[in-house]
Protein backbone atom coordinates (compact mmCIF):
# COMPACT_ATOMS: atom_id res chain seq x y z
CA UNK A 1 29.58 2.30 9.31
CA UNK A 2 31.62 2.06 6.04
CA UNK A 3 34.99 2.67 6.13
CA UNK A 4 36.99 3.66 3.35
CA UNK A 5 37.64 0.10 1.52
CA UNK A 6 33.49 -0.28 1.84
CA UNK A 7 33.67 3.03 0.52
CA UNK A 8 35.33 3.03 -2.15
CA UNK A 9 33.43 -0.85 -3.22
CA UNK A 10 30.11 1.30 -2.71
CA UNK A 11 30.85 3.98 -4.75
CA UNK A 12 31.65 1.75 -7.90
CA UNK A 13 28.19 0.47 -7.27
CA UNK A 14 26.73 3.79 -7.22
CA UNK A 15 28.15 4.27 -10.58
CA UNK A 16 27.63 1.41 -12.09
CA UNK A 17 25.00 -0.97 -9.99
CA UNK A 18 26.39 -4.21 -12.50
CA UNK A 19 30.08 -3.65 -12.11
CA UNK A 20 31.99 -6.94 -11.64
CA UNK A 21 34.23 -7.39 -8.35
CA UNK A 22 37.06 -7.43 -10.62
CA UNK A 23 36.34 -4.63 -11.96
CA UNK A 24 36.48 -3.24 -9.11
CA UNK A 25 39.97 -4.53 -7.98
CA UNK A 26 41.58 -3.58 -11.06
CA UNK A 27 40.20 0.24 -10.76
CA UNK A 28 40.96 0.13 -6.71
CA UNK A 29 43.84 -1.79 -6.26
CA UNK A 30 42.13 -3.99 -3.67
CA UNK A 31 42.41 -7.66 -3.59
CA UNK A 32 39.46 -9.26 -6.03
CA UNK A 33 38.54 -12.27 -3.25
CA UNK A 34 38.42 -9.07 -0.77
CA UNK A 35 35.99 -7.30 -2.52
CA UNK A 36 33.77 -10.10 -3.13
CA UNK A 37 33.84 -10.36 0.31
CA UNK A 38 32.98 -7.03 1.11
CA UNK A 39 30.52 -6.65 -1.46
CA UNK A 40 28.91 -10.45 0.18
CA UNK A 41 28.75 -8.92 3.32
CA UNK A 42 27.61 -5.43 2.13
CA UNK A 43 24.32 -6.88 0.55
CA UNK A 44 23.86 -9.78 3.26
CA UNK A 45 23.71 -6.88 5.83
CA UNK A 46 21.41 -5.21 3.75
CA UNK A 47 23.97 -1.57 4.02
CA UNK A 48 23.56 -1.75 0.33
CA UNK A 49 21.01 -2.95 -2.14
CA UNK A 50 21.11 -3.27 -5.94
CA UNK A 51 17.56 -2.74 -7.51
CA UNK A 52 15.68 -1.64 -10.56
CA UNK A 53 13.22 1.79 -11.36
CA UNK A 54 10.82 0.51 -13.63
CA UNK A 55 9.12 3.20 -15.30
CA UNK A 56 5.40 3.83 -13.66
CA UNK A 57 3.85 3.26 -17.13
CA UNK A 58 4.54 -0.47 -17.08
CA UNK A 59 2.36 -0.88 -14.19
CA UNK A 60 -0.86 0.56 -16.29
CA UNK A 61 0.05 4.17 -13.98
CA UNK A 62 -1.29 6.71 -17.17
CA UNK A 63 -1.80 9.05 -14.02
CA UNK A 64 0.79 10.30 -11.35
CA UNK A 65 -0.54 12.64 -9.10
CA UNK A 66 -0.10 13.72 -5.56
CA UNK A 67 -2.66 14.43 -3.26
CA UNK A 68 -1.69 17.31 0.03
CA UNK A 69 -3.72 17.38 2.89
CA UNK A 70 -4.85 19.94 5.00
CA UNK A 71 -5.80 17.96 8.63
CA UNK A 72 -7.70 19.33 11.12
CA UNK A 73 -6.12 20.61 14.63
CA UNK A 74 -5.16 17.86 16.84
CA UNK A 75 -5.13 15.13 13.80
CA UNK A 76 -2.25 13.19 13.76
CA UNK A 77 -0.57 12.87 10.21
CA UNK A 78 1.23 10.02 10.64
CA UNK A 79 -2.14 7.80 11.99
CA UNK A 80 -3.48 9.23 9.27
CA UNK A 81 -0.93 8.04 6.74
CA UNK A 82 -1.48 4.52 8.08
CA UNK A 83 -4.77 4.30 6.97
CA UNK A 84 -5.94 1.51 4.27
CA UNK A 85 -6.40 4.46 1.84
CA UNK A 86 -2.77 5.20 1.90
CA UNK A 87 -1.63 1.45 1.77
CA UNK A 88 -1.02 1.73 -2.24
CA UNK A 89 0.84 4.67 -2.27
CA UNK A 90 4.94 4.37 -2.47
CA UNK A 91 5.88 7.51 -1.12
CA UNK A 92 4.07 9.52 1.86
CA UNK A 93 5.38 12.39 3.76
CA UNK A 94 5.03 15.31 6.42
CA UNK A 95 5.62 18.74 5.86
CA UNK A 96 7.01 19.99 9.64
CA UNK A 97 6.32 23.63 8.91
CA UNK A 98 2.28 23.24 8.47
CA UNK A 99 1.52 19.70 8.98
CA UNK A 100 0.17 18.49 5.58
CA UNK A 101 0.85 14.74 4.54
CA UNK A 102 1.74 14.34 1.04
CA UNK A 103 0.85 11.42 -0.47
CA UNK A 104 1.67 9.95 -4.41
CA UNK A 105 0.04 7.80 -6.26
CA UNK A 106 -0.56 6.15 -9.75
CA UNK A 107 -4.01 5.50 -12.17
CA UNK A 108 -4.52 3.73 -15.01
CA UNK A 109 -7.42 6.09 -15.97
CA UNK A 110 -8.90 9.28 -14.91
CA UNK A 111 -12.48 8.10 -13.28
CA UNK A 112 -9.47 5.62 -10.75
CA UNK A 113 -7.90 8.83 -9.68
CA UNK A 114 -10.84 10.97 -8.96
CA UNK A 115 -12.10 7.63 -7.07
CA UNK A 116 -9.48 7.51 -5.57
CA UNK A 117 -8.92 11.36 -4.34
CA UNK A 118 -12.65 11.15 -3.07
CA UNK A 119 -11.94 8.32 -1.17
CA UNK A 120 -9.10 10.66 1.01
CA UNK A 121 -11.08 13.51 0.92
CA UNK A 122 -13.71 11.79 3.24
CA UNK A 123 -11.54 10.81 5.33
CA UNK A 124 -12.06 11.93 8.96
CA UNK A 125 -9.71 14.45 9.76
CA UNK A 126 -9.04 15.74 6.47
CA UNK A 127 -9.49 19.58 6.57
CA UNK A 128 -8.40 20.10 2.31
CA UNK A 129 -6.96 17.95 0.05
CA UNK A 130 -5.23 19.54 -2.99
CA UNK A 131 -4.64 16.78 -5.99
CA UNK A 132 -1.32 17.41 -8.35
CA UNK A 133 -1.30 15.63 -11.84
CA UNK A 134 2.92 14.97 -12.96
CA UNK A 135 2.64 15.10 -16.85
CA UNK A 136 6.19 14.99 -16.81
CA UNK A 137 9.16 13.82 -14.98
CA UNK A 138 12.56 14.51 -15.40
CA UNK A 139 15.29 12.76 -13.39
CA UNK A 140 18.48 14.51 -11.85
CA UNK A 141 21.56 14.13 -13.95
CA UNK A 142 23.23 12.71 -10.38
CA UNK A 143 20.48 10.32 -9.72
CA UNK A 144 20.20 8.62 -13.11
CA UNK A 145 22.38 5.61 -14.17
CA UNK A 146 24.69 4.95 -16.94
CA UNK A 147 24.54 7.26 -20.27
CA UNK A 148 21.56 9.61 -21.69
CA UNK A 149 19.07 12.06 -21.49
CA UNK A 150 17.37 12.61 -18.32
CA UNK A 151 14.11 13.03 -19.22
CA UNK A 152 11.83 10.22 -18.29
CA UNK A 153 8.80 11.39 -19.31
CA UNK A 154 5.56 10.16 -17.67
CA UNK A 155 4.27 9.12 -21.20
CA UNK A 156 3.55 5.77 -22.78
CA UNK A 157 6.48 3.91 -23.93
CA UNK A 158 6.96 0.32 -25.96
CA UNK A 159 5.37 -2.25 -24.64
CA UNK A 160 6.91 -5.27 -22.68
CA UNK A 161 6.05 -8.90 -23.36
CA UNK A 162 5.95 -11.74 -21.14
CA UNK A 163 9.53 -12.44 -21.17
CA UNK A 164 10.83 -9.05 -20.32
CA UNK A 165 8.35 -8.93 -17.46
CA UNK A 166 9.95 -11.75 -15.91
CA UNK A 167 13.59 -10.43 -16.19
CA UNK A 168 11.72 -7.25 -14.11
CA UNK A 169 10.31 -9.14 -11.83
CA UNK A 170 14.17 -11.25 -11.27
CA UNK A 171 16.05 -8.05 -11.46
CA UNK A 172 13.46 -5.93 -8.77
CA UNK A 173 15.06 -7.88 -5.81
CA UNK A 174 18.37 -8.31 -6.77
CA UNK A 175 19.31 -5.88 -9.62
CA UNK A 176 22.83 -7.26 -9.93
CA UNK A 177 21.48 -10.93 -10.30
CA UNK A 178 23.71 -12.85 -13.35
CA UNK A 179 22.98 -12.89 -16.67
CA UNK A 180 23.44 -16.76 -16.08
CA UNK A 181 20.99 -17.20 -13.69
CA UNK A 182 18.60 -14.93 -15.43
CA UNK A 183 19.10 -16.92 -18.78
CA UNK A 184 17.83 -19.72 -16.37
CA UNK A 185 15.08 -18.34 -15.27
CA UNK A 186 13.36 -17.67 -18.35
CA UNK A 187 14.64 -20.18 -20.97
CA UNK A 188 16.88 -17.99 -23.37
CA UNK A 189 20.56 -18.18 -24.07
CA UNK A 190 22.62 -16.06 -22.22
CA UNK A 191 23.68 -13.49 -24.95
CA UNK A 192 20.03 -13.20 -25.70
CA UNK A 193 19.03 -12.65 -21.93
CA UNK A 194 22.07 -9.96 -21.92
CA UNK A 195 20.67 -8.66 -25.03
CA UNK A 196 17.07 -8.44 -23.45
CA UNK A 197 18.24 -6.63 -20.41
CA UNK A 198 20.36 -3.90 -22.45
CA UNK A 199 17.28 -3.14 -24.27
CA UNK A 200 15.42 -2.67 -21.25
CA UNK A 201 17.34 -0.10 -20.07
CA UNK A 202 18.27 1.46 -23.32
CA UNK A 203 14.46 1.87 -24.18
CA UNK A 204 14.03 4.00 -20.50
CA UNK A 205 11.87 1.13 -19.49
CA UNK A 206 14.42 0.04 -16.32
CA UNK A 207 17.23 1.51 -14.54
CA UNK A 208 19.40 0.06 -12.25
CA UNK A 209 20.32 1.32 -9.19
CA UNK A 210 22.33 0.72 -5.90
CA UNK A 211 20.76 1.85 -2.37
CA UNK A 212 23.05 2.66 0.14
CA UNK A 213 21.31 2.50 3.31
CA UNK A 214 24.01 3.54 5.54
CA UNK A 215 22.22 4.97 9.28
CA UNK A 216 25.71 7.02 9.86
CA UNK A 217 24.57 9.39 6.76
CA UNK A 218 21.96 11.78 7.44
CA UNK A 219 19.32 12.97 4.53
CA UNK A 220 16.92 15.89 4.26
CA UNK A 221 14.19 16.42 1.71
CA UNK A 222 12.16 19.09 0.10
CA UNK A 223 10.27 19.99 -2.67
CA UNK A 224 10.56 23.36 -4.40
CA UNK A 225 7.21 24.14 -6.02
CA UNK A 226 8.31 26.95 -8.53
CA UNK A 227 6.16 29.17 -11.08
CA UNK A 228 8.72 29.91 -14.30
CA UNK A 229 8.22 32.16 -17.43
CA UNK A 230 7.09 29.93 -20.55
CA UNK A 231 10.19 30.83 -22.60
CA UNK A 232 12.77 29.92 -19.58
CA UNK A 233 11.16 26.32 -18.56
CA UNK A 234 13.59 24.02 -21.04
CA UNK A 235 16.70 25.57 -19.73
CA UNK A 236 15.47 26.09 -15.77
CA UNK A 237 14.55 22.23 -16.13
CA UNK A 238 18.44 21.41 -17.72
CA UNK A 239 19.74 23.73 -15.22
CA UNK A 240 17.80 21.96 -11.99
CA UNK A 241 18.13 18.21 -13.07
CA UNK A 242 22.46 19.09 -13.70
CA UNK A 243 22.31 20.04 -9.80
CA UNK A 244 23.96 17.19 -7.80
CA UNK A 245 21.33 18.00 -5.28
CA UNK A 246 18.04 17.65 -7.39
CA UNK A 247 16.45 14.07 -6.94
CA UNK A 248 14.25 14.73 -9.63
CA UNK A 249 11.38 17.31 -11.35
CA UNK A 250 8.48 17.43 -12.17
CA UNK A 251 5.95 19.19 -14.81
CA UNK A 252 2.99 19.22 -12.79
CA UNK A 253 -0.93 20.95 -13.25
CA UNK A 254 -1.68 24.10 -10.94
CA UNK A 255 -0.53 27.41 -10.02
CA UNK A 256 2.90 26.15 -9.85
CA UNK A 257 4.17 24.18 -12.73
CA UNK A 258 7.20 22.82 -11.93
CA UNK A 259 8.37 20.67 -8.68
CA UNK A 260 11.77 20.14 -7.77
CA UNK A 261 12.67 17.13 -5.23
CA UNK A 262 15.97 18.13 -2.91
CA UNK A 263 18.25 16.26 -0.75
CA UNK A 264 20.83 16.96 0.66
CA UNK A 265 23.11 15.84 4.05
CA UNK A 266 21.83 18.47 6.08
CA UNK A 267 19.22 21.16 6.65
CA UNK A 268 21.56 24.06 6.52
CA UNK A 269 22.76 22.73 3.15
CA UNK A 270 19.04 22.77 1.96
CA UNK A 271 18.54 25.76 2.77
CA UNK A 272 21.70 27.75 0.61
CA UNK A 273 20.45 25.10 -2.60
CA UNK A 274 16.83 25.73 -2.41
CA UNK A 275 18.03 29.76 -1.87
CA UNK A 276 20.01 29.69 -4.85
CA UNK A 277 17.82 28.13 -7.10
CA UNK A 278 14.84 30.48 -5.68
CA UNK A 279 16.68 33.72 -6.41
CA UNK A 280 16.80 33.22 -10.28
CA UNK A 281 15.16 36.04 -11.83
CA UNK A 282 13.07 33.49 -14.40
CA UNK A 283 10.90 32.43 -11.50
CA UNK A 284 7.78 33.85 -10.66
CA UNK A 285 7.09 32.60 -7.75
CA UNK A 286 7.84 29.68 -5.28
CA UNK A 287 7.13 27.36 -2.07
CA UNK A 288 9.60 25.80 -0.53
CA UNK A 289 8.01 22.13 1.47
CA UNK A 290 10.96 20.38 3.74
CA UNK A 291 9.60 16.67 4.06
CA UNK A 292 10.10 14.29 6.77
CA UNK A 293 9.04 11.07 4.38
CA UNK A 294 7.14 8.35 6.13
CA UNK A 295 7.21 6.22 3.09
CA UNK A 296 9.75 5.64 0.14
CA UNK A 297 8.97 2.69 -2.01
CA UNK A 298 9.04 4.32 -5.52
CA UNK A 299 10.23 2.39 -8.53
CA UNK A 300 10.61 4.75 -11.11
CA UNK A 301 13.36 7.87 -9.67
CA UNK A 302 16.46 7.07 -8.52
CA UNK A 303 17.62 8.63 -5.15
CA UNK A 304 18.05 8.05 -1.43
CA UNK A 305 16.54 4.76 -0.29
């Protein structure tokens, strides 16, 4: 449980996953040795945990797609989604009101993802599988960090050399990790390691991030799968992604071509976002999915962890 001095510490973190402990103290009034305490004992519990999204192009991922299954009567989704075939996807989850499993996952070419989609197709049990490309991705204003457009599109972006790799692969485990010890770790001054990791994120390629993983607060996910007039789609994205609810969306392939990703603390508050946002006259049609998600190890949206 956090109380309210946690709270506050946490919330600075949410804002700004880097900020100094005193920082902190001057903007809370708290004692600077207490909140390097607090923050000590925040992260050693592992309540909260400061990482990096790295966008899913640096990992050769030209492809995002999700693949829904159908299962048969009597298959159980979750054995199912602990199958080898579902080991290399981040994020996996159940939709309560029909039973699909949703699963994403990442290509670096076309023939790898319709390999890989055949591959769960034959899998015994599977009644349909229905395969979603993401061409674009656009995160929610309330899940992004620091200053900038939203969009982080699914697109290539500059490349990284050898250097920046390793401050990624420093910075994945322990995104508030020193500019000190990172200037260590690969052999640069420290201005020039700062310098580095500004780029980084000013270039879309990282973004920081705190988790809060807090069992006292309660999350519910869905996905909105929404059909929108061609003329509306720039502002209905602007509108969805300035929701404090919307995780992220999506520009997808299909009948629907937009996905929105919810959470919120409860199902009943859910239901009157994914109501409102439904009931604007620009949308052709929709689905909503709730999601009870098996799996979260994405890299590249910010959100609940």
């Amino acid at each position: 449980m956090l109380d309210p001095i946690d709270q506050a510490i946490v919330s600075h973190l949410e804002s700004d996953p880097r900020v100094t402990s005193r920082r902190i103290a001057d903007s809370t009034g708290i004692a600077e040795s207490t909140v390097r305490g607090r923050l000590q004992r925040l992260i050693g519990s592992g309540l909260v945990s400061s990482t990096i999204f790295v966008h899913p192009e640096l990992t050769g991922a030209s492809f995002l797609y999700q693949v829904k299954l159908t299962l048969e009567p009597g298959t159980s989704a979750t054995d199912v989604s602990e199958l080898p075939e579902f080991s290399s996807s981040p994020w996996t989850a159940l939709v309560p009101t029909d039973g699909r499993l949703v699963a994403q996952y990442s290509a670096a070419t076309l023939a790898e993802m319709l390999s890989g989609v055949d591959r769960i197709r034959r899998l015994p049990g599977v009644l349909h599988a229905e395969t979603v490309v993401v061409t674009r991705i656009y995160v929610g204003t309330n899940w992004s960090t620091g200053p900038g457009e939203h969009h982080w599109p699914s697109t290539p972006i500059r490349a990284v050399d050898p250097l920046d790799e390793q401050l990624i692969d420093a910075l994945r485990p322990d995104g508030r990790m020193s500019y000190t010890e990172l200037s260590t770790r690969i052999g640069l001054t420290v201005p020039a390691t700062r310098r580095r990791v500004l780029r980084l994120v000013e270039d879309g390629v990282i973004r920081f991030v705190t988790r809060v993983n807090d069992p006292s607060i309660a999350h519910v996910e869905a996905s909105i799968d929404l059909a929108v007039t061609a003329a509306s789609r720039a502002a209905i994205i602007d509108q969805l992604c300035a929701r404090t609810s919307v995780r992220y969306v999506v520009e997808q392939t299909g009948p629907y071509d937009l996905a929105c990703y919810l959470v919120a603390d409860s199902v009943a508050a859910l239901a009157i976002v994914a109501a409102d946002i439904t009931a604007d006259d620009q949308i052709i049609a929709s689905r909503t999915d709730p999601f009870v998600v098996l799996r979260d190890e994405t890299s590249w949206v910010g959100g609940v962890g």
